[in-house]
Protein backbone atom coordinates (compact mmCIF):
# COMPACT_ATOMS: atom_id res chain seq x y z
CA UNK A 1 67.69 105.45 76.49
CA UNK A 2 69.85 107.69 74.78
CA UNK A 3 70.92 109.34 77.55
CA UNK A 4 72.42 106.07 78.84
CA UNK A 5 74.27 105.60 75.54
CA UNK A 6 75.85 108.54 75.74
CA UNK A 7 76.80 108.58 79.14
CA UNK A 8 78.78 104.95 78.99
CA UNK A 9 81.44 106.44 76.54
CA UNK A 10 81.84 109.72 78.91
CA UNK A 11 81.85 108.00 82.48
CA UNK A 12 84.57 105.45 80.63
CA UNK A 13 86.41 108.28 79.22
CA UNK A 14 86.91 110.25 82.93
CA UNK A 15 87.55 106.95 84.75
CA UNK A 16 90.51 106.16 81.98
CA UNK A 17 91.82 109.91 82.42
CA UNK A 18 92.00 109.57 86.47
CA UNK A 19 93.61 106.46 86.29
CA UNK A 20 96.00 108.01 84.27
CA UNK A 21 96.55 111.04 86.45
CA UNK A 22 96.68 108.22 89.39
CA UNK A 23 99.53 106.71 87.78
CA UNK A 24 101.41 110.06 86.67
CA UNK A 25 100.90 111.32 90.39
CA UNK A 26 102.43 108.19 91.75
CA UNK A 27 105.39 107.69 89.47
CA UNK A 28 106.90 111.12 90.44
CA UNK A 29 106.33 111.00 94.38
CA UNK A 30 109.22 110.64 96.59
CA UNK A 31 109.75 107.03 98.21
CA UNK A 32 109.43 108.04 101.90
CA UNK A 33 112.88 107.10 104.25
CA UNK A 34 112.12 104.10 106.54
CA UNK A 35 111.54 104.57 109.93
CA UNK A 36 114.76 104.73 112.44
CA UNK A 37 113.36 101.65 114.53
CA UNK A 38 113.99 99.42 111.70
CA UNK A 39 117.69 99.02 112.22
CA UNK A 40 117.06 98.42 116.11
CA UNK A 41 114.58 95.40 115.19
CA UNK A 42 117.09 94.19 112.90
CA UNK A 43 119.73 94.01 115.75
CA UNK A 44 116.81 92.46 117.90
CA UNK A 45 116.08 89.77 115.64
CA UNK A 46 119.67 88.91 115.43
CA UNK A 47 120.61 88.45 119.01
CA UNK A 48 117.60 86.66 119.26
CA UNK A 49 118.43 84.47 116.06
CA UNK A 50 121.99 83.42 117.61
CA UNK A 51 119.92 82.79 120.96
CA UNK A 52 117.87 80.11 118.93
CA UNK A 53 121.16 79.27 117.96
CA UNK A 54 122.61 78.46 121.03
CA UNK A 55 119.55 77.22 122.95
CA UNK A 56 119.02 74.55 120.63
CA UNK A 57 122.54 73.73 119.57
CA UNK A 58 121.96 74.44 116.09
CA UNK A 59 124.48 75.67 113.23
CA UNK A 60 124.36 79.23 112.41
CA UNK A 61 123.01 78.51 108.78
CA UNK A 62 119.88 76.26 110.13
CA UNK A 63 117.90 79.13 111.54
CA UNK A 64 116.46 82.39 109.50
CA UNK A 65 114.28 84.68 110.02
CA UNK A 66 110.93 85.68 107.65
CA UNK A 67 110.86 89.08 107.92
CA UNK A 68 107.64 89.32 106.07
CA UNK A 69 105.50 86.69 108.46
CA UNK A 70 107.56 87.37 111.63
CA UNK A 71 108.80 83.90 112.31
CA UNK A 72 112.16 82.32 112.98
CA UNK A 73 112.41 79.45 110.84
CA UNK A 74 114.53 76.07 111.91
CA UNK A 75 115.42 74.56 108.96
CA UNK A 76 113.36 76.55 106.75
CA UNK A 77 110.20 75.88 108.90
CA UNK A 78 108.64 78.60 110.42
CA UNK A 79 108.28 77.55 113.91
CA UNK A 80 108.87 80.57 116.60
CA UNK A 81 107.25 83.58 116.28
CA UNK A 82 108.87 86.98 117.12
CA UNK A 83 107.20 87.87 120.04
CA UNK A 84 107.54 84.35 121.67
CA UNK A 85 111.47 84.32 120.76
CA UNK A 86 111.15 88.07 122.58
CA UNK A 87 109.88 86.75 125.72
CA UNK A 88 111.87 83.59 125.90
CA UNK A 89 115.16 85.83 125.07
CA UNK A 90 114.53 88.20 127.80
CA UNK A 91 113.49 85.46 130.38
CA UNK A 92 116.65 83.74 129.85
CA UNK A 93 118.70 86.75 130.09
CA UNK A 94 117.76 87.99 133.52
């Protein structure tokens, strides 16, 4: 029993001094560069956000698009997703 004592204040002791080398080691790495596709989706996702545009008649304001989820939202609805805007973009521009 005292052997379990002991050990609580120890095994509490190194798990607080990682976690605090965890957080040291993290603060001083390098954020890494994004990846060069990104600014080639974001020119994809806006031709296909004035396509919305234009197949639905819509003003330019009334359609977004949520980055995070992947959707293109109508009137702040989330309605098309990405891929299915991607398809229906390229089928109407053969």
């Amino acid at each position: 029993m005292k052997h379990s004592k002991m050990l609580n204040p120890v095994i509490a002791g190194a798990l607080a001094l990682l976690c605090a080398l965890g957080c040291k080691k993290s603060s001083t790495e390098v954020p890494v560069a994004p990846p060069a596709e990104k600014p080639q989706i974001n020119a994809e996702a806006e031709a296909i956000r004035s396509f919305i545009v234009k197949k639905y008649q819509l003003n330019d304001g009334d359609v977004g698009y949520d980055k995070k989820n992947g959707f293109f939202s109508i009137y702040h609805i989330n309605v098309v997703s990405y891929d299915d805007a991607l398809t229906d973009y390229e089928e109407n521009k053969k």
